[in-house]
Protein backbone atom coordinates (compact mmCIF):
# COMPACT_ATOMS: atom_id res chain seq x y z
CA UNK A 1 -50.74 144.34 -38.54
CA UNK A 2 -49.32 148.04 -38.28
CA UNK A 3 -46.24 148.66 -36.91
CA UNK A 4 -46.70 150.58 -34.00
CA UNK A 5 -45.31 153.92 -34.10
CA UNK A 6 -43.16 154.81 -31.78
CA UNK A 7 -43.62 158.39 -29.75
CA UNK A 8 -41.37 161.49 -29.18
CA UNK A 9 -38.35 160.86 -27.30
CA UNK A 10 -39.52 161.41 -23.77
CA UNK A 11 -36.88 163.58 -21.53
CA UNK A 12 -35.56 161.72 -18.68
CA UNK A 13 -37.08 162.92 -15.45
CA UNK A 14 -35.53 164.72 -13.16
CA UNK A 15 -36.45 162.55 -9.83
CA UNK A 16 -35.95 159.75 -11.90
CA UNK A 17 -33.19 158.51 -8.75
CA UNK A 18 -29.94 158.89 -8.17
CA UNK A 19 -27.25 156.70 -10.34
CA UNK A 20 -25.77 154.90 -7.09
CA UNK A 21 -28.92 154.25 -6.56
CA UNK A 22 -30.10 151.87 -9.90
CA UNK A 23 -27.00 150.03 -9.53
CA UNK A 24 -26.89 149.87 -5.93
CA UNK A 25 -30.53 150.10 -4.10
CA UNK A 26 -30.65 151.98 -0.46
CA UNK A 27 -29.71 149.79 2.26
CA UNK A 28 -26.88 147.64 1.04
CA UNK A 29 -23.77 147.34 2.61
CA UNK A 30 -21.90 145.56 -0.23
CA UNK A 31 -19.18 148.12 -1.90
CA UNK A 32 -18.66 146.06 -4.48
CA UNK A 33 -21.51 147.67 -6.20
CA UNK A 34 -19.58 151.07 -6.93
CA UNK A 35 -16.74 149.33 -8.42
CA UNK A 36 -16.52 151.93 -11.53
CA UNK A 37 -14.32 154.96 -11.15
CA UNK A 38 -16.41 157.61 -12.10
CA UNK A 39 -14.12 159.25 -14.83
CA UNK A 40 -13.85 155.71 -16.56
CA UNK A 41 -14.50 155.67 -19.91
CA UNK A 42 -17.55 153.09 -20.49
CA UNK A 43 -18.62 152.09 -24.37
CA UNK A 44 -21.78 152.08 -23.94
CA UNK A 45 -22.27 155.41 -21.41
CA UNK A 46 -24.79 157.39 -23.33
CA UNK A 47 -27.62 158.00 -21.45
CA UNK A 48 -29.89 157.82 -24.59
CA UNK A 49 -29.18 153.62 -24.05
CA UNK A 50 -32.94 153.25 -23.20
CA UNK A 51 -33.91 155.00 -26.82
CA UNK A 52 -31.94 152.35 -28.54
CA UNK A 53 -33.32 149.61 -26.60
CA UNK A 54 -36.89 151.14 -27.45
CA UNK A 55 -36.25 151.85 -31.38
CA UNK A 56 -38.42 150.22 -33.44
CA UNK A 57 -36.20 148.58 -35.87
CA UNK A 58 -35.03 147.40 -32.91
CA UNK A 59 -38.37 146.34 -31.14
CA UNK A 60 -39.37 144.84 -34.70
CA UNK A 61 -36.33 142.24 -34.96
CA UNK A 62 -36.88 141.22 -31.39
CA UNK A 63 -40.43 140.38 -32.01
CA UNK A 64 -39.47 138.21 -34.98
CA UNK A 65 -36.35 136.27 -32.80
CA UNK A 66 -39.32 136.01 -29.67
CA UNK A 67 -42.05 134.48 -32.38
CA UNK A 68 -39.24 131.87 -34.15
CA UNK A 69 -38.23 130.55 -30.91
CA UNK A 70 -42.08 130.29 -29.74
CA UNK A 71 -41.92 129.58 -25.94
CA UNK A 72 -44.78 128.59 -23.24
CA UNK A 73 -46.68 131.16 -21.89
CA UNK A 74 -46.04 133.15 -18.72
CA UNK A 75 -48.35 134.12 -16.05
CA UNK A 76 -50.49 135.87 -17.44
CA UNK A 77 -51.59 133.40 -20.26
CA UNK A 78 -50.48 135.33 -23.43
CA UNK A 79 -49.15 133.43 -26.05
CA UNK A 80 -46.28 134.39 -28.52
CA UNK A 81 -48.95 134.58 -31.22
CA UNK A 82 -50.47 137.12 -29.62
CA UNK A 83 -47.85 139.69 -29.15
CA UNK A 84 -48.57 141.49 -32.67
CA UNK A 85 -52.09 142.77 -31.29
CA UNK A 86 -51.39 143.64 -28.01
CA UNK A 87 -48.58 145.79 -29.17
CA UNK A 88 -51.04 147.36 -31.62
CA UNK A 89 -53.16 148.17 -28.91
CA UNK A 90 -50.87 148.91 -26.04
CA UNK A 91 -47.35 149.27 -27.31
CA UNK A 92 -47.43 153.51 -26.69
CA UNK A 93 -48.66 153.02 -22.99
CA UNK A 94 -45.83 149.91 -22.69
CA UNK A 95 -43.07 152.50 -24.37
CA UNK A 96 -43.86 155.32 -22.08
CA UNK A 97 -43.96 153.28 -18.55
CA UNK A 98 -40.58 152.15 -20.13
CA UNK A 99 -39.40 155.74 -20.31
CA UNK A 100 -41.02 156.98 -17.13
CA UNK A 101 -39.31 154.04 -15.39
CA UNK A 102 -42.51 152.86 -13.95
CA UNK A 103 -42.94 149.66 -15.57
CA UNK A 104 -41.97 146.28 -13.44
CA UNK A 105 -41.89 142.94 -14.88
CA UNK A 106 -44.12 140.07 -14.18
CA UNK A 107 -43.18 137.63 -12.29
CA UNK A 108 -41.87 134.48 -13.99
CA UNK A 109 -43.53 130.89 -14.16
CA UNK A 110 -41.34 128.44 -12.85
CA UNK A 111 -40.78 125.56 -14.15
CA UNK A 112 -38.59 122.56 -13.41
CA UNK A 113 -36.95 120.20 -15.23
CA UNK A 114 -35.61 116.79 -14.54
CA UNK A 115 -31.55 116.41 -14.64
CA UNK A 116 -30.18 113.67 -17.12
CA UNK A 117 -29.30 110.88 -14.86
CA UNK A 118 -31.92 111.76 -12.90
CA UNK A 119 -29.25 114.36 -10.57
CA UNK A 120 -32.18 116.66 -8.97
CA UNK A 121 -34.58 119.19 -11.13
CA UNK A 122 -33.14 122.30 -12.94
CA UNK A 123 -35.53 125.18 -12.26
CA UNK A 124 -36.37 127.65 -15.10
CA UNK A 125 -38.54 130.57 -15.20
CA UNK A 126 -40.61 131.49 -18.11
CA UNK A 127 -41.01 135.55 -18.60
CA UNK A 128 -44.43 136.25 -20.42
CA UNK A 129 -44.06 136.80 -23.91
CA UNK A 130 -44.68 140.42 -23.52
CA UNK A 131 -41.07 140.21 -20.89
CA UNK A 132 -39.48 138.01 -23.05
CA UNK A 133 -39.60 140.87 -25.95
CA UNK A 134 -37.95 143.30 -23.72
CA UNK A 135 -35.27 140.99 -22.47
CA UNK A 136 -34.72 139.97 -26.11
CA UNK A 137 -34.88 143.92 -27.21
CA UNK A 138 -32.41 144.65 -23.93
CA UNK A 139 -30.23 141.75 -25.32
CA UNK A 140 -29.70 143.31 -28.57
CA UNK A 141 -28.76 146.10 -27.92
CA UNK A 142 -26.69 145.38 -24.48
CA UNK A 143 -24.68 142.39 -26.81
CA UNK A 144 -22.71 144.33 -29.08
CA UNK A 145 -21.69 146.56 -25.71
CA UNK A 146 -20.45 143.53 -24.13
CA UNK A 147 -19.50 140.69 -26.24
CA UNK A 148 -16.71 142.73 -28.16
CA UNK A 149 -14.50 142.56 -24.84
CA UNK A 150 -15.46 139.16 -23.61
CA UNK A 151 -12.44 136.35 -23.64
CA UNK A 152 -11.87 134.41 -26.68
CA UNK A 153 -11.51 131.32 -24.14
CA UNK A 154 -15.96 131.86 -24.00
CA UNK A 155 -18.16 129.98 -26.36
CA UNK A 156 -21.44 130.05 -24.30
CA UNK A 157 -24.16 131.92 -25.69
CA UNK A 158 -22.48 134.25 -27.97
CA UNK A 159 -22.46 135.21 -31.60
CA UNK A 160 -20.46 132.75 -33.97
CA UNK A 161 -19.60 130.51 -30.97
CA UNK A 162 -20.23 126.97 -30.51
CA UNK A 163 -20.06 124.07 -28.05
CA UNK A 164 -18.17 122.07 -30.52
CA UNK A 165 -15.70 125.47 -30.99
CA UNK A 166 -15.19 125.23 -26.99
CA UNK A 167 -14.61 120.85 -27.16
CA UNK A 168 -11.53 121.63 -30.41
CA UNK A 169 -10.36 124.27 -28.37
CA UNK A 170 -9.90 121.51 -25.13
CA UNK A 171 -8.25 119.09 -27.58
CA UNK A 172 -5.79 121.64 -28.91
CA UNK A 173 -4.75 122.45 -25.11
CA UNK A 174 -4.05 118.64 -24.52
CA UNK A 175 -2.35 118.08 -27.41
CA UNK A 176 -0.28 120.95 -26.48
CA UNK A 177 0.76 118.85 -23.08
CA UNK A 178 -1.80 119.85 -21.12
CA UNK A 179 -3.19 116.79 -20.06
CA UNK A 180 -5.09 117.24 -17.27
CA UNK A 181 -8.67 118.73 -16.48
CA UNK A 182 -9.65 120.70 -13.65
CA UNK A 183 -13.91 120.98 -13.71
CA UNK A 184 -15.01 123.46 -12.05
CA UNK A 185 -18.93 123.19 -10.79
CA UNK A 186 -20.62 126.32 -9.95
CA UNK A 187 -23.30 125.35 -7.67
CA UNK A 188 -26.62 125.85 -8.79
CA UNK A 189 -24.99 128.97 -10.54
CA UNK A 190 -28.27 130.44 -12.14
CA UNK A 191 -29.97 130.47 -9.69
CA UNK A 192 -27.86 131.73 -7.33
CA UNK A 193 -26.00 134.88 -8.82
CA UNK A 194 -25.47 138.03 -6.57
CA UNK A 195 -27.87 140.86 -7.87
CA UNK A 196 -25.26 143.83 -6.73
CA UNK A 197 -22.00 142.22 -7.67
CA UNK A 198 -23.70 141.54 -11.20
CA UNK A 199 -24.99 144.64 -11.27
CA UNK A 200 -21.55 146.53 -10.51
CA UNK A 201 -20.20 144.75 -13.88
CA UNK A 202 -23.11 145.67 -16.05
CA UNK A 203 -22.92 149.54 -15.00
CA UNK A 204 -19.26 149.50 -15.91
CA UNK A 205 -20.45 150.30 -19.36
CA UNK A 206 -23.92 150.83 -19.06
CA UNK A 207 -24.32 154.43 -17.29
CA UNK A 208 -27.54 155.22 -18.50
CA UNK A 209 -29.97 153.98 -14.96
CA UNK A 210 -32.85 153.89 -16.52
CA UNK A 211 -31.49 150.68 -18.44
CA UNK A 212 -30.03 149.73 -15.08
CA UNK A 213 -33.09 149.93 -12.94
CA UNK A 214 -34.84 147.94 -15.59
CA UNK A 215 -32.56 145.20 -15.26
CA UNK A 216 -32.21 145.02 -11.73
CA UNK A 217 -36.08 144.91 -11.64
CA UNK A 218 -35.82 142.07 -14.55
CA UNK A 219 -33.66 140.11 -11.67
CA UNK A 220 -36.04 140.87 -9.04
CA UNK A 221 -39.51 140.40 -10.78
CA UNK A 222 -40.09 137.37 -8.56
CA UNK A 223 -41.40 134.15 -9.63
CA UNK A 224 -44.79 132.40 -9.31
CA UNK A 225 -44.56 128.99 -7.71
CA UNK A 226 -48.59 127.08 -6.90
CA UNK A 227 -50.29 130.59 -7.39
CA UNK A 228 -47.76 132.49 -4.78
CA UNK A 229 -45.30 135.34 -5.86
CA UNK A 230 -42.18 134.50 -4.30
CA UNK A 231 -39.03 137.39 -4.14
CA UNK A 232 -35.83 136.00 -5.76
CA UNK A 233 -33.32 138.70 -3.72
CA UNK A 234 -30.77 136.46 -5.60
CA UNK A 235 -30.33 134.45 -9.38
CA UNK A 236 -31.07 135.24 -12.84
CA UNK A 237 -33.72 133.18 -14.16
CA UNK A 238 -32.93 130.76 -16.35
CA UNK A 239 -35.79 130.85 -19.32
CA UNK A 240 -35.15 134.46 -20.25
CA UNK A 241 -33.04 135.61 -23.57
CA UNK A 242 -31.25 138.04 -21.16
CA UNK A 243 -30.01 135.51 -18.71
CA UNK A 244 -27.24 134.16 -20.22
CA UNK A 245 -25.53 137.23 -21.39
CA UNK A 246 -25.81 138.86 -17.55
CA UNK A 247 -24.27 135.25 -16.75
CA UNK A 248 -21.58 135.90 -19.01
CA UNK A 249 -20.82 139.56 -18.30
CA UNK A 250 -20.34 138.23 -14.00
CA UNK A 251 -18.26 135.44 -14.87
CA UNK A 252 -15.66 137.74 -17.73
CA UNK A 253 -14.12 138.92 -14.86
CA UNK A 254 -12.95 135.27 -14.15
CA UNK A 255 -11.70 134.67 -17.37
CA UNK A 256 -9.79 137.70 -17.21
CA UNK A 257 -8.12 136.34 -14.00
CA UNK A 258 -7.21 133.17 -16.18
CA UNK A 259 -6.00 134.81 -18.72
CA UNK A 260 -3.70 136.86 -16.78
CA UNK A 261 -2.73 134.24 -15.20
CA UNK A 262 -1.41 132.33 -18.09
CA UNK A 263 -3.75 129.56 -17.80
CA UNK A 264 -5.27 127.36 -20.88
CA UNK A 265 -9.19 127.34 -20.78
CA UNK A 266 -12.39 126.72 -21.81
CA UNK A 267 -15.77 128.09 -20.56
CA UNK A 268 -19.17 127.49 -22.15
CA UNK A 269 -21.49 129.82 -19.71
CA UNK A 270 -21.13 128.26 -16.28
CA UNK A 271 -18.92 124.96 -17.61
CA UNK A 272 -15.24 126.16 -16.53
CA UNK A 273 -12.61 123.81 -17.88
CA UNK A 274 -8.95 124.98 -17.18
CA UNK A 275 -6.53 122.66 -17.98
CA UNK A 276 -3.33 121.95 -16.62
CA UNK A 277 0.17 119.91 -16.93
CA UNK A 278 0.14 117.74 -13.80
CA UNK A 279 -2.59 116.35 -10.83
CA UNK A 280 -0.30 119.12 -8.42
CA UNK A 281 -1.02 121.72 -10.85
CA UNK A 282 -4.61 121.12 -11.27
CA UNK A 283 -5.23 120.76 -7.83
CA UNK A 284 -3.29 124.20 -7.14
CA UNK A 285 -5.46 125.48 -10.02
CA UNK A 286 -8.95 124.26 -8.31
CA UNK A 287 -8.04 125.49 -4.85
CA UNK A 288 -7.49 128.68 -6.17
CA UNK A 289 -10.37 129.41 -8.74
CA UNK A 290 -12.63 128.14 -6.00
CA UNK A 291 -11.49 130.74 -3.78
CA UNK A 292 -11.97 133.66 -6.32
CA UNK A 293 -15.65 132.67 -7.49
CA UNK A 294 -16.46 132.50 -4.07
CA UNK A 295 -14.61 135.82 -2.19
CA UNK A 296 -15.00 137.68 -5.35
CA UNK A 297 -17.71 136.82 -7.11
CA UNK A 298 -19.86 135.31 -4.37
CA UNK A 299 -20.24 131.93 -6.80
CA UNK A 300 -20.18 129.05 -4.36
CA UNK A 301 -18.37 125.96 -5.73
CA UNK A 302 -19.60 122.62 -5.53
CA UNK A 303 -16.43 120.44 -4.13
CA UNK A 304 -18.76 117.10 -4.66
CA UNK A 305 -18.58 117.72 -8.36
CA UNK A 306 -15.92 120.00 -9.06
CA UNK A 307 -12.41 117.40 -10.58
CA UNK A 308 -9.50 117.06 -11.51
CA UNK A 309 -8.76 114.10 -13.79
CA UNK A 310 -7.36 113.21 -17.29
CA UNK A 311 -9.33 114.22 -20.24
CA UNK A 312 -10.61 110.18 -20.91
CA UNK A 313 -11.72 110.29 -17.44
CA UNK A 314 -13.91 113.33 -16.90
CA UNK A 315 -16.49 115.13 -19.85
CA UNK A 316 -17.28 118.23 -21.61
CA UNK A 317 -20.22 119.52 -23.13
CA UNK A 318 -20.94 115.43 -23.43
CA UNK A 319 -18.09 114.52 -24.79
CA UNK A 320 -14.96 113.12 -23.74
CA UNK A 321 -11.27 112.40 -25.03
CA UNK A 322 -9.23 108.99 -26.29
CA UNK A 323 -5.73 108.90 -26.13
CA UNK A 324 -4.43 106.77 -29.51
CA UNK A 325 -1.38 105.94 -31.47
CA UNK A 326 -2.61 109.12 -33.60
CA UNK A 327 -3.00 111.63 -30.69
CA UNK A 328 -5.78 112.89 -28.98
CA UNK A 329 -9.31 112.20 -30.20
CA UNK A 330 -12.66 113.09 -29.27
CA UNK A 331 -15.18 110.71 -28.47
CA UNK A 332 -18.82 110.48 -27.34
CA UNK A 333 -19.11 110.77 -23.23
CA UNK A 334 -20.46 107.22 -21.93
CA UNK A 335 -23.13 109.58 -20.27
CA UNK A 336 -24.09 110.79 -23.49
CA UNK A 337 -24.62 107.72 -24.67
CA UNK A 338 -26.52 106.65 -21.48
CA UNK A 339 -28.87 109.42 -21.75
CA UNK A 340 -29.34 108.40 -26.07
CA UNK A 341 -30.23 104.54 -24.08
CA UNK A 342 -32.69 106.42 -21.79
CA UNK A 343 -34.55 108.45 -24.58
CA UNK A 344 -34.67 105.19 -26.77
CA UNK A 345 -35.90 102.74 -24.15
CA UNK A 346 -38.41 105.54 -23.30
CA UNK A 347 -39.82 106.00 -27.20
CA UNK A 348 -39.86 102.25 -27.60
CA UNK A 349 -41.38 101.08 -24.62
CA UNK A 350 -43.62 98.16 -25.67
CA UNK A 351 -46.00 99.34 -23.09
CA UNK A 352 -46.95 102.71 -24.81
CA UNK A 353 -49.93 102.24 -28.08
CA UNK A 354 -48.69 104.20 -31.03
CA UNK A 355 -48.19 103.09 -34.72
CA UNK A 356 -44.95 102.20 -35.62
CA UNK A 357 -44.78 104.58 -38.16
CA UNK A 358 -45.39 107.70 -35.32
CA UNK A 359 -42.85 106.04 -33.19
CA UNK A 360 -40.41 105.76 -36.11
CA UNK A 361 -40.68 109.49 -36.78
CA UNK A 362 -40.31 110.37 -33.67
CA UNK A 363 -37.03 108.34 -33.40
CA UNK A 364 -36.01 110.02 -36.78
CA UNK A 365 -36.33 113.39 -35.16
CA UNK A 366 -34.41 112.35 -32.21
CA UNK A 367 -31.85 110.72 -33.97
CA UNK A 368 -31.17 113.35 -36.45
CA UNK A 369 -30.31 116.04 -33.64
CA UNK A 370 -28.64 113.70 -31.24
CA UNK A 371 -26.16 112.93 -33.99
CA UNK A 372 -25.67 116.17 -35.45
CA UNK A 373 -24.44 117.53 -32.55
CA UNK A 374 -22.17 114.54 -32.12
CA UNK A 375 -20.71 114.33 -35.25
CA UNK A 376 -18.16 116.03 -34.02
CA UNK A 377 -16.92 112.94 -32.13
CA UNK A 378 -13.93 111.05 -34.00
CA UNK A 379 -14.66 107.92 -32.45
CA UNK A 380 -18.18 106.90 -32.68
CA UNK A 381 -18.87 104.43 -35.49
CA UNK A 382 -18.63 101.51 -33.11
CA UNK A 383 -20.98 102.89 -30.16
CA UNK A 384 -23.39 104.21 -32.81
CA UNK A 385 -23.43 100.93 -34.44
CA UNK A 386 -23.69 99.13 -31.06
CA UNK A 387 -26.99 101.48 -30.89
CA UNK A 388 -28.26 101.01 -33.82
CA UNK A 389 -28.67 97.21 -32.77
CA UNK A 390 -29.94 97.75 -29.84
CA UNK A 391 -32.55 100.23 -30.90
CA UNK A 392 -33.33 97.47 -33.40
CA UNK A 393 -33.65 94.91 -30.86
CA UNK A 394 -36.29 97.42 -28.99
CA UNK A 395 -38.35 97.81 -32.25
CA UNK A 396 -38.58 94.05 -33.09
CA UNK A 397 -40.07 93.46 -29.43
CA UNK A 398 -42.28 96.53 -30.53
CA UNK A 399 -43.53 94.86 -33.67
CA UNK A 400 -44.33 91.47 -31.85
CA UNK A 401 -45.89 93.05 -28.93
CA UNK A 402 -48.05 94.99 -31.86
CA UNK A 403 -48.47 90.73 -33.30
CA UNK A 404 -50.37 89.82 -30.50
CA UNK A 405 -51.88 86.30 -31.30
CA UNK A 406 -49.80 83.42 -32.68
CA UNK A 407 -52.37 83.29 -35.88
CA UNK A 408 -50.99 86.59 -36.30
CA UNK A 409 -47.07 86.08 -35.68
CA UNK A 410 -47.30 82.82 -37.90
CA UNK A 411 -49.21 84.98 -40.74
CA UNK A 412 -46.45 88.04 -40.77
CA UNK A 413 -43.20 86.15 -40.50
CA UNK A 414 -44.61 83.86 -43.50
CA UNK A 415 -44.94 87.39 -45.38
CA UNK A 416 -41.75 88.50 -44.73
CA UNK A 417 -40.40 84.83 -45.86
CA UNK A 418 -39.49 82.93 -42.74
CA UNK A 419 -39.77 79.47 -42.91
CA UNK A 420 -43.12 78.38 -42.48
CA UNK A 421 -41.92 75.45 -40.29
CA UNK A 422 -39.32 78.14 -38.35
CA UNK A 423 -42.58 80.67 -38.39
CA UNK A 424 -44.90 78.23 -36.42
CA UNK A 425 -42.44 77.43 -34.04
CA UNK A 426 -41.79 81.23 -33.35
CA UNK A 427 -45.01 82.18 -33.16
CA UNK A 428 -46.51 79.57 -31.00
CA UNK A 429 -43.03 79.82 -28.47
CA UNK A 430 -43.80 80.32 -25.29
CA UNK A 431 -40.75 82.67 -24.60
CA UNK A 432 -41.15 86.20 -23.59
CA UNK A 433 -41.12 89.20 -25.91
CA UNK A 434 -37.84 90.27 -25.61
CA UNK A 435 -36.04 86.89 -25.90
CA UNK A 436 -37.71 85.74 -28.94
CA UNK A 437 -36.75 89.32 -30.44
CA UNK A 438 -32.89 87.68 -30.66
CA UNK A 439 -34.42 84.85 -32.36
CA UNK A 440 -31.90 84.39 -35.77
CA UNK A 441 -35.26 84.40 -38.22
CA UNK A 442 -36.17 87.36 -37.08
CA UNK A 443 -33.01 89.09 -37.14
CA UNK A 444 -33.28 88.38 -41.04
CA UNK A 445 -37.07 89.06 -41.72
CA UNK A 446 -37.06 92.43 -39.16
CA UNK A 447 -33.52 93.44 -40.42
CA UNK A 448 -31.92 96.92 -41.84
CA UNK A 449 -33.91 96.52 -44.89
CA UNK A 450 -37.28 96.53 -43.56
CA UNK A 451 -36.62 99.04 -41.31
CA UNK A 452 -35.38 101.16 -43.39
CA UNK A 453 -38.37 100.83 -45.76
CA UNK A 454 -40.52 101.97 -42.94
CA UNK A 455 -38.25 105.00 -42.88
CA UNK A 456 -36.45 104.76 -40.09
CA UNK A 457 -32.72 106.22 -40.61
CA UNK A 458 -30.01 104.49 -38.33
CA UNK A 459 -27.41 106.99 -35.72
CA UNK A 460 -24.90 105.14 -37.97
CA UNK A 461 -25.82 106.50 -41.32
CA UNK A 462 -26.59 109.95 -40.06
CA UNK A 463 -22.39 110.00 -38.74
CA UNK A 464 -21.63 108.56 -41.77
CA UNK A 465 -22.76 111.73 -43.65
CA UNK A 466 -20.38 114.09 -41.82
């Protein structure tokens, strides 16, 4: 495929609308929109922003970041696959609605995922691929604007920045004394984000409204729910590569506050950790913040599931903390292990036809990024070995489910070099499934070995190889 070439700079038109006006649209009352003094000095003023965005070095490493992360199709069908030719054919009409400041978003698809623990649905919307590009072209650009000024005390979503930075960050604060949490729960924060006060932090170094309008129409594309368009007047859609950084640039201005404040922190996008050396404190702490994310930001708090607790009591980013003779550790959450139980049962259930070898890879695949993000964990040889025997326990009902007739038990557990007398007793048992699974014989003949010589690779041995 050509690259598509991209055409003379077009001059910004005159009636293009008023700068008040793409950060703030006609007939709202909030002030908090003009929140930049006009002589301030803004990083990332020039009003040739839009150019940058539309380079095409710039267009050309977005398409490659949109095509590796693949992604469902939108409304309108397309396909990530597809991108290269339709910018070959339309890309110069795309470029100049850009410019003109007459192109508008399609609506998103929503989407909605269950909640581990089953806690409700978690709605995302999925931009066509032909959106996505743009957010991810507006993202590059917009990042190295923002992210230079953000808090070191924010690990979500940002360059060289980890989950596991954010949970060694929380264990340094409560070694240093700080032993007690105060969680913060932004309700349904996504989804619920005020378009003008989020737009009053992005034009504080963004002046060029051509980039401004674009975003704002980004917010309010709308999303498709049963075949209807539906307005979203509020929330950034989750599903979008430009979501989380406008979620980070509205909630800086909290870390700021906690920073000036003096406070010890963590936040991983809308996870806000602050920590704290006594119940009082914390409680002080959570009264407060809850206050400012609601009267300033216009964040509503959930009180249900916002805490304060001690570090072994409450979790973060799925895990938790162990107090020992040695100091703090981390550990695995019990959630987190709950919700490894749940995705086990579910790829072992005796009910579901599949060969054991598909269900073993699929375990393998599970497995191998389950525990590489917990590796980080200190303390997890004994749960991991606990699961390891239980996930063994699962496949051994698995492989005598797959045994159906007693011919058939008697025949196998002779191969594998049970005791023929032990064998006929086992296989012509009229126990169910799962209790004869326990049975000592076929602890032995279904062990570690064979399972391992049908490939599968235990949560054990995967921490082991930290």
């Amino acid at each position: 495929m050509e690259r598509p070439v991209a055409r003379q700079r077009v001059q910004k038109p005159e009636a293009a609308g008023l700068w008040e006006d793409a950060v703030k649209p006609l007939g709202t009352q909030d002030g908090q929109s003009l929140a930049v003094a006009p002589n301030e000095e803004k990083p990332g003023a020039a009003e040739g922003l839009l150019e940058q965005v539309l380079d095409p070095e710039n267009l050309w490493l977005a398409l490659a970041r949109v095509k590796a992360n693949k992604g469902a199709a939108g409304v309108d069908g397309m396909q990530v696959s597809e991108l290269d030719q339709h910018l070959t054919e339309h890309w110069d009409g795309i470029r100049e609605k850009l410019l003109a400041g007459t192109y508008r978003p399609a609506p998103v698809r929503r989407v909605e995922i269950p909640k581990p623990g089953g806690n409700g649905v978690r709605l995302l919307g999925v931009p066509t691929a032909l959106d996505r590009l743009l957010q991810q072209m507006l993202h590059q650009v917009l990042s190295p604007i923002f992210d230079p000024g953000f808090s070191d005390s924010s690990y979500g979503f940002r360059p060289l920045r980890s989950a596991h930075q954010a949970v060694v960050k929380a264990k340094a604060h409560i070694d240093e004394g700080y032993a007690w949490m105060v969680e913060v729960d932004a309700e349904k924060y996504f989804d619920r984000v005020n378009h003008d006060v989020l737009m009053a932090r992005v034009a504080r170094k963004v002046r060029d409204q051509r980039v401004l309008r674009l975003i704002r129409r980004v917010l309010r594309s709308g999303v498709m729910v049963n075949g209807i368009v539906q307005e979203t007047p509020i929330g950034t859609p989750q599903g979008g590569p430009l979501s989380p950084l406008l979620g980070n640039i509205l909630l800086d201005d909290l870390d700021k506050e906690l920073e000036q404040r003096g406070h010890r922190f963590v936040r991983y996008a809308d996870d806000i950790t602050v920590f704290a050396g006594s119940r009082k404190a914390g409680e002080r702490v959570l009264q407060s913040l809850r206050r400012y994310l609601e009267e300033r930001l216009r964040i509503k708090v959930n009180v249900q599931k916002s805490h304060v607790d001690r570090p072994w009591k409450l979790t973060l980013l799925g895990f938790s903390f162990l107090r020992s003779r040695n100091g703090i550790r981390i550990r695995i959450a019990s959630k987190s292990l709950q919700r490894a139980e749940d995705m086990i049962r579910e790829l072992t259930a005796r009910s579901w036809s599949i060969a054991m070898e598909e269900r073993i890879r699929r375990l393998n695949r599970y497995l191998r990024g389950w525990v590489g993000y917990f590796k980080l964990a200190d303390a997890a040889k004994t749960p991991l070995a606990d699961l390891d025997g239980w996930l063994r326990h699962r496949l051994r009902q698995c492989r005598l489910k797959e045994w159906k007739k007693p011919k058939t038990r008697y025949r196998e557990l002779v191969r594998l070099g049970v005791n023929r007398e032990k064998a006929r007793k086992i296989s012509g048992s009229r126990k169910g499934i799962w209790r004869l699974s326990l049975t000592p014989q076929l602890h032995v003949a279904l062990g570690n070995a064979y399972w391992r010589s049908l490939g599968l690779t235990f949560a054990s041995d995967l921490y082991g190889k930290r």
